[in-house]
C-alpha atoms as a PDB file:
ATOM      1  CA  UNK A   1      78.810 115.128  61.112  1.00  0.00           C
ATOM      2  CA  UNK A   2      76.002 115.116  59.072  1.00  0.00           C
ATOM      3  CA  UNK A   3      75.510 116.572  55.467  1.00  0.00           C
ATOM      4  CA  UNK A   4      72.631 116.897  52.954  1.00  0.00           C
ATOM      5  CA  UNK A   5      74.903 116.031  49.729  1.00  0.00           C
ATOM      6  CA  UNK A   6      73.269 113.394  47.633  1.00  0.00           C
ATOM      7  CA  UNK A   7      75.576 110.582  46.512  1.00  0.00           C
ATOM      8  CA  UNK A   8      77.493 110.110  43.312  1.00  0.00           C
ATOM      9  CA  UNK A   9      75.265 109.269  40.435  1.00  0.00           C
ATOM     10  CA  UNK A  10      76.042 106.169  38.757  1.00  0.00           C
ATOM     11  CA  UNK A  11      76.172 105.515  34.913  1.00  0.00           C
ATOM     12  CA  UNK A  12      72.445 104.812  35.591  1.00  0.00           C
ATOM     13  CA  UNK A  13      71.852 107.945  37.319  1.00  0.00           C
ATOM     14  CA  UNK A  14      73.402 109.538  34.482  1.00  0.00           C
ATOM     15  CA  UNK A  15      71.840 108.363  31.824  1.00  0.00           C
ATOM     16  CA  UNK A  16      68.520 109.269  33.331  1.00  0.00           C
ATOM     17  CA  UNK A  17      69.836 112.371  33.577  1.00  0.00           C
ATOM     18  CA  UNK A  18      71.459 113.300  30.178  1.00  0.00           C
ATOM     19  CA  UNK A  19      67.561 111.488  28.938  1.00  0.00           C
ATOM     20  CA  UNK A  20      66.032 114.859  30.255  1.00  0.00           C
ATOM     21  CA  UNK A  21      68.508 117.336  29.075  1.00  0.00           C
ATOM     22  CA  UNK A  22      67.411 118.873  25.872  1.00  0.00           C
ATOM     23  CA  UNK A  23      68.917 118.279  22.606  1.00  0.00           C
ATOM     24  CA  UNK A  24      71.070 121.261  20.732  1.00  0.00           C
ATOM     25  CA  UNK A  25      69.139 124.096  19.439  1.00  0.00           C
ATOM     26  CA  UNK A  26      65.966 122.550  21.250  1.00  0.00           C
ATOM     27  CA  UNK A  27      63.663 125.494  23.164  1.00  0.00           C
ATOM     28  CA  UNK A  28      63.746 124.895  26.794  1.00  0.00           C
ATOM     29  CA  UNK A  29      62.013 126.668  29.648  1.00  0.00           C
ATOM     30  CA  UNK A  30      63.616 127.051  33.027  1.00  0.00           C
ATOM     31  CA  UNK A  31      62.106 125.912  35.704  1.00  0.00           C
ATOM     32  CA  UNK A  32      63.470 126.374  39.747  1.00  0.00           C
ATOM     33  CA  UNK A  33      62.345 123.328  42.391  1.00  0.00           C
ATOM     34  CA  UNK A  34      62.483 124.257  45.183  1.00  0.00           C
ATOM     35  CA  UNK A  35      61.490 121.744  49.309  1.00  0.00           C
ATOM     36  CA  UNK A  36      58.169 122.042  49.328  1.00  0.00           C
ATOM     37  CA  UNK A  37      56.502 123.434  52.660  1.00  0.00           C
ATOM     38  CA  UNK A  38      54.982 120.419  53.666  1.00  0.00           C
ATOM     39  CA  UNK A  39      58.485 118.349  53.347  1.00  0.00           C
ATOM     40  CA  UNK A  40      59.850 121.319  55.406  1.00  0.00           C
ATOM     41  CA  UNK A  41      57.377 121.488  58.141  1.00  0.00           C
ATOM     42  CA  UNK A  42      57.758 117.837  58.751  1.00  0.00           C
ATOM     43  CA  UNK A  43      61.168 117.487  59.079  1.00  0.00           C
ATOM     44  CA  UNK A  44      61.267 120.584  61.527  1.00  0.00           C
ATOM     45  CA  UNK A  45      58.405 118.459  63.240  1.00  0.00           C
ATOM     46  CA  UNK A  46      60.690 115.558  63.784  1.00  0.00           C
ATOM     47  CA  UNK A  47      63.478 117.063  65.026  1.00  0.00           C
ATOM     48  CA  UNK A  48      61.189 119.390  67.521  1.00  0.00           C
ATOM     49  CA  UNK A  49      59.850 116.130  68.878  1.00  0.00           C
ATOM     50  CA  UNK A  50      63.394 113.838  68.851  1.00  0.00           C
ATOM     51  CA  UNK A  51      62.925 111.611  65.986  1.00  0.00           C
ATOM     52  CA  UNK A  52      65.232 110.284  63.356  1.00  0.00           C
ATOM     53  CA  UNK A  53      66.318 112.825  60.808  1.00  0.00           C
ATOM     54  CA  UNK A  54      67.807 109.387  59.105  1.00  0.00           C
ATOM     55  CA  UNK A  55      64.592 108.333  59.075  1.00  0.00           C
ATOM     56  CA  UNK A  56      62.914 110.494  57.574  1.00  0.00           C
ATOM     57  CA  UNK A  57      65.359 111.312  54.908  1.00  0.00           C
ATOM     58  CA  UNK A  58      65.231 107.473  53.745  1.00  0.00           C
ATOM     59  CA  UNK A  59      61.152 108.001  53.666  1.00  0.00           C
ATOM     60  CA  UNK A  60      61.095 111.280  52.128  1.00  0.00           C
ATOM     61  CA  UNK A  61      63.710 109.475  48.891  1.00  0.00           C
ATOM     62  CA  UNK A  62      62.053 106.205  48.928  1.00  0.00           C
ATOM     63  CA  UNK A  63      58.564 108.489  48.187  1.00  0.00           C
ATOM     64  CA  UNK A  64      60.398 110.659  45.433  1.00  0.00           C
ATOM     65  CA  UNK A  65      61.137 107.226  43.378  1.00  0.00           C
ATOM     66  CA  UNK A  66      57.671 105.989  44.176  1.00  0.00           C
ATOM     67  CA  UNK A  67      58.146 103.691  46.676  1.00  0.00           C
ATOM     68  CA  UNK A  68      54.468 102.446  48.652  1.00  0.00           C
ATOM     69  CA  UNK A  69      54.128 102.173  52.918  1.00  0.00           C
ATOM     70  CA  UNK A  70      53.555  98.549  53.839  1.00  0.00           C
END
């Protein structure tokens, strides 16, 4: 069985993370992301034809942390 939960975020991960949360009494604005359509239509373009869902998922992180195509 398959499932769409991201691993565990190391001490890396969270340090990244806890770099981006605002500081106390900072101003912060709100901000919802959300797939984008393109990101959607291709994956429902993959399955429709057979291919990897794997795949694709390893693409779709490896270009969110700015990996290049050989």
């Amino acid at each position: 069985m398959k499932t769409d939960v991201a691993p565990p975020l190391g001490n890396v991960g969270l340090a990244r993370l806890s770099a981006l949360l605002p500081l106390q009494g900072q101003n912060v604005t709100i901000m919802e992301k959300r797939p984008s359509l393109s990101t959607v239509d291709l994956r429902m373009r993959v399955e429709r034809v057979g291919g990897s869902a794997d795949a694709l998922y390893q693409v779709i992180v490896s270009a969110s942390r700015g990996a290049r195509a050989l």
